[in-house]
C-alpha atoms as a PDB file:
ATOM      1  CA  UNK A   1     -13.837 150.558 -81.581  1.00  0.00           C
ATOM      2  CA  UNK A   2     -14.714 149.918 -85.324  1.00  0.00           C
ATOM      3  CA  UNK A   3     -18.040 150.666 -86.250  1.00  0.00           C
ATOM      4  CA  UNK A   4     -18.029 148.242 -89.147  1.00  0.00           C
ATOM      5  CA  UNK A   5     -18.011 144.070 -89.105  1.00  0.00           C
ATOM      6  CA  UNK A   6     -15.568 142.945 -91.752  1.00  0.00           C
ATOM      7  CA  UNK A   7     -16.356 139.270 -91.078  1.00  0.00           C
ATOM      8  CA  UNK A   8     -19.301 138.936 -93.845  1.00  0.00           C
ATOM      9  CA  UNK A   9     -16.767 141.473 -96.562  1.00  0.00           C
ATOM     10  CA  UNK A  10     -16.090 138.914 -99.499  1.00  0.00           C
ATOM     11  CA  UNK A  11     -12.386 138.961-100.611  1.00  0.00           C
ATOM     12  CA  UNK A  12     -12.034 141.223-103.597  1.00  0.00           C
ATOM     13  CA  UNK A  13      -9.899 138.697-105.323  1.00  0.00           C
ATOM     14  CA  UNK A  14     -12.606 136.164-105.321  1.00  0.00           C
ATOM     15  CA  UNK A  15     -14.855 137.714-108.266  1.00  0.00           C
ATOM     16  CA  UNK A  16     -17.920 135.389-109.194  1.00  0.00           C
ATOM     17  CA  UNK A  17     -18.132 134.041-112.628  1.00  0.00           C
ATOM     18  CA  UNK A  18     -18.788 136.218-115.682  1.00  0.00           C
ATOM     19  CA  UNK A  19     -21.447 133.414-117.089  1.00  0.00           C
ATOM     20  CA  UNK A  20     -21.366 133.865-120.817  1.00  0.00           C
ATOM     21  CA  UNK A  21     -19.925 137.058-122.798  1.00  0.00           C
ATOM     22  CA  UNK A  22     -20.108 138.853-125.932  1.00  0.00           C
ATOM     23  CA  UNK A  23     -16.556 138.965-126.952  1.00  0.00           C
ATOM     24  CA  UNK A  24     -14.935 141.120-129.219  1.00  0.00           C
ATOM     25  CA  UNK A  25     -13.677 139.613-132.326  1.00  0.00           C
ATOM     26  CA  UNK A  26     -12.089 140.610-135.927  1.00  0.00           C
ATOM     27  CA  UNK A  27     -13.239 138.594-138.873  1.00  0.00           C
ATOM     28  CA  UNK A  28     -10.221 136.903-140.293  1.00  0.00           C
ATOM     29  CA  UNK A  29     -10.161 134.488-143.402  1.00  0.00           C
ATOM     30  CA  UNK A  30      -9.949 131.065-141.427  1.00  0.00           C
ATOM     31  CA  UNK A  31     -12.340 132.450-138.725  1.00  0.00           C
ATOM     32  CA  UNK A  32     -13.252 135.182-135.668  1.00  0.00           C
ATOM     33  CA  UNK A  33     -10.014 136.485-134.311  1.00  0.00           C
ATOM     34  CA  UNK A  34     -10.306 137.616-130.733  1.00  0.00           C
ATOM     35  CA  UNK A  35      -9.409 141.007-130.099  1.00  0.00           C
ATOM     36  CA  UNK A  36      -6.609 141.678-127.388  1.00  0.00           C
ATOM     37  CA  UNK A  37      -6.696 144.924-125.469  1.00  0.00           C
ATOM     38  CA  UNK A  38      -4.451 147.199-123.857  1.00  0.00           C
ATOM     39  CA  UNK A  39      -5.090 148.350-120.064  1.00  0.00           C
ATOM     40  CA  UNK A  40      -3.880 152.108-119.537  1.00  0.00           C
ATOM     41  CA  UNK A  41      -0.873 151.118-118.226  1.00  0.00           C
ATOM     42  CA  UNK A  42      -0.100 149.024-121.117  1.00  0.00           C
ATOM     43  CA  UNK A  43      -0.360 145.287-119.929  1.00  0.00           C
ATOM     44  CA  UNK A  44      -2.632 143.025-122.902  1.00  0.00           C
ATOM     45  CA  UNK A  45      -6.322 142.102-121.310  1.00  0.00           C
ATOM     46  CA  UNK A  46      -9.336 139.929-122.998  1.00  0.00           C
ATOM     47  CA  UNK A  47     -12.510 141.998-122.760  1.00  0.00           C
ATOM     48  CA  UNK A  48     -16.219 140.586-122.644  1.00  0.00           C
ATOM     49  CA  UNK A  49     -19.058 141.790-122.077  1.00  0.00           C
ATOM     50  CA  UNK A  50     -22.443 140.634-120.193  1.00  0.00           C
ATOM     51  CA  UNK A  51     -25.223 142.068-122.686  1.00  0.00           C
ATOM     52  CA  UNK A  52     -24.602 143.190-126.485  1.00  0.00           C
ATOM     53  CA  UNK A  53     -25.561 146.670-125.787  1.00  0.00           C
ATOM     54  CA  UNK A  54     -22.888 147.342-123.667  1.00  0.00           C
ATOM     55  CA  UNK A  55     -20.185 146.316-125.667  1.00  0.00           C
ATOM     56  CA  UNK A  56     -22.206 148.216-128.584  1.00  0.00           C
ATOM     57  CA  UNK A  57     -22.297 151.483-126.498  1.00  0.00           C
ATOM     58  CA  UNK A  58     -18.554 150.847-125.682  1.00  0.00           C
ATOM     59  CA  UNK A  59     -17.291 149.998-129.444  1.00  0.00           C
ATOM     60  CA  UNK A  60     -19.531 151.011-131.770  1.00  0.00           C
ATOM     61  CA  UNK A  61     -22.066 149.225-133.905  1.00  0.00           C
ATOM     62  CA  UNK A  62     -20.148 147.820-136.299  1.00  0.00           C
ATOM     63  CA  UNK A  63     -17.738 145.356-134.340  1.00  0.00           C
ATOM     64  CA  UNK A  64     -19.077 141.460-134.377  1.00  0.00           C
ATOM     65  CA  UNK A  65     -18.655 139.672-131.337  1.00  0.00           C
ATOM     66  CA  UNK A  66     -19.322 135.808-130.537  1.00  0.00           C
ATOM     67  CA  UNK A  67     -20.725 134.339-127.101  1.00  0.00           C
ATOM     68  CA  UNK A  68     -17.879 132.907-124.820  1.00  0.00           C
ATOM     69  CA  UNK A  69     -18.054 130.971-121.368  1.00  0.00           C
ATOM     70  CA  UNK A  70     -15.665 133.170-119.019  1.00  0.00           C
ATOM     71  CA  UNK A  71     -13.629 129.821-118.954  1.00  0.00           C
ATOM     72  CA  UNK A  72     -13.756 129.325-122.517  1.00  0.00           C
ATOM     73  CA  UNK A  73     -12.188 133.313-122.948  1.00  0.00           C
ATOM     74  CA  UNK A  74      -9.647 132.278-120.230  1.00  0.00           C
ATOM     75  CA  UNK A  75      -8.481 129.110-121.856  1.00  0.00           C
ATOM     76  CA  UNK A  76      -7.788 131.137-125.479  1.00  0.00           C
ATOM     77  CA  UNK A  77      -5.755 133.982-124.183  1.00  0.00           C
ATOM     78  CA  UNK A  78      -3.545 132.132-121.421  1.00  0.00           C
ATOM     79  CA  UNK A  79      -1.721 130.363-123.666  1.00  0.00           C
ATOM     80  CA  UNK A  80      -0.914 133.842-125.699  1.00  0.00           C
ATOM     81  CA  UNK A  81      -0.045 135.293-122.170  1.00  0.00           C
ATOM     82  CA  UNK A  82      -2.382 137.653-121.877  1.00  0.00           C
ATOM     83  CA  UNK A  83      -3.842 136.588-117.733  1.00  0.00           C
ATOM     84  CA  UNK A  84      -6.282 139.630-117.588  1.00  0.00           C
ATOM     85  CA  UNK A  85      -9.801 139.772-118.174  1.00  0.00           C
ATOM     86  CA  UNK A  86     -11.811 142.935-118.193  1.00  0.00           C
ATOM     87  CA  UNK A  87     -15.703 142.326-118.135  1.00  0.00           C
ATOM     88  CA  UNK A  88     -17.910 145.391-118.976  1.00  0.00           C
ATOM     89  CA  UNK A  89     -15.426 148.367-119.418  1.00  0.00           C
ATOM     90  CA  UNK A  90     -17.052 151.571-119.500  1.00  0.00           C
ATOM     91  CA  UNK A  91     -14.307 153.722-120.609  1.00  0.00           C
ATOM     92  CA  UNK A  92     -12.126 153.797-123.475  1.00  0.00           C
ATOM     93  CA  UNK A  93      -9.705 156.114-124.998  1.00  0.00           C
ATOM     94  CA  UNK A  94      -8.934 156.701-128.681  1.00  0.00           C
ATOM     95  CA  UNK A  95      -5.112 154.834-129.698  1.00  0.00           C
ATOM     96  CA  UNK A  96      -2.122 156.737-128.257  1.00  0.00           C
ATOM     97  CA  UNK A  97      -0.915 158.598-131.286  1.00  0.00           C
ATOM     98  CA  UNK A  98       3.550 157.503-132.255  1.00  0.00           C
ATOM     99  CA  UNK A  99       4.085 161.123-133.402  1.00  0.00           C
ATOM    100  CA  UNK A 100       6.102 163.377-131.992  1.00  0.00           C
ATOM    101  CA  UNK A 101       4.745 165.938-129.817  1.00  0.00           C
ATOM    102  CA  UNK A 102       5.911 169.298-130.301  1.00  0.00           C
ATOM    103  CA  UNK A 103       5.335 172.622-128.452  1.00  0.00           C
ATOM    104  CA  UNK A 104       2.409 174.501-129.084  1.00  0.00           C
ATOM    105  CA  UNK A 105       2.881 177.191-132.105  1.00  0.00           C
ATOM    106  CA  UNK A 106       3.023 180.868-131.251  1.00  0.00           C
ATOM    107  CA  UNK A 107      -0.116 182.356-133.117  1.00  0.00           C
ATOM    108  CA  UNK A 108       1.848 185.412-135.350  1.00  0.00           C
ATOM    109  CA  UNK A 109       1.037 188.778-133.774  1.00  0.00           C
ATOM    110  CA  UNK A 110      -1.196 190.913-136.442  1.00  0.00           C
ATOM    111  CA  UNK A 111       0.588 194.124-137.204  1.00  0.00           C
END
């Protein structure tokens, strides 16, 4: 017998809407650029986020942002094939570094 009623358990792919988000952007001489993301596996996500601290705390203080409608941030990056949106990430890394990674050096033994 299962001692838990699934019946009321929404569907996890039915997320309610994000409302409006600060988005990450890049100035750029005709305008905001969005900023694209990478997930750790490597596919490209939009990111948003639902108050300006958060994506403060997350980025640092220095990176603008403009106010999007979760449609709004949908309808700019499908069309550059990005179908992921990330709202509110907590955790980020630093960029993967491109050069080569080489055994650790042998300290020299003092004679």
């Amino acid at each position: 017998m299962c001692l838990f009623s699934y019946a009321e358990d929404p569907d996890p792919d039915e997320q309610a809407p994000a409302g409006l988000l600060f988005v990450p952007v890049r100035p750029h001489a005709t305008g905001p650029a969005l900023r694209v993301f990478r997930t750790p596996l490597g596919e490209r996500t939009a990111v948003g986020f639902t108050r300006e601290d958060l994506l403060t705390a997350t980025l640092g203080d220095g990176q603008p942002a403009i106010l999007l409608a979760e449609p709004a941030l949908r309808a700019l990056t499908t069309p550059l094939g990005v179908g992921r949106l990330v709202v509110d990430p907590v955790l980020s890394a630093p960029a993967v570094s491109t050069k080569p990674v080489y055994a650790a050096e042998v300290p020299a033994r003092a004679l």
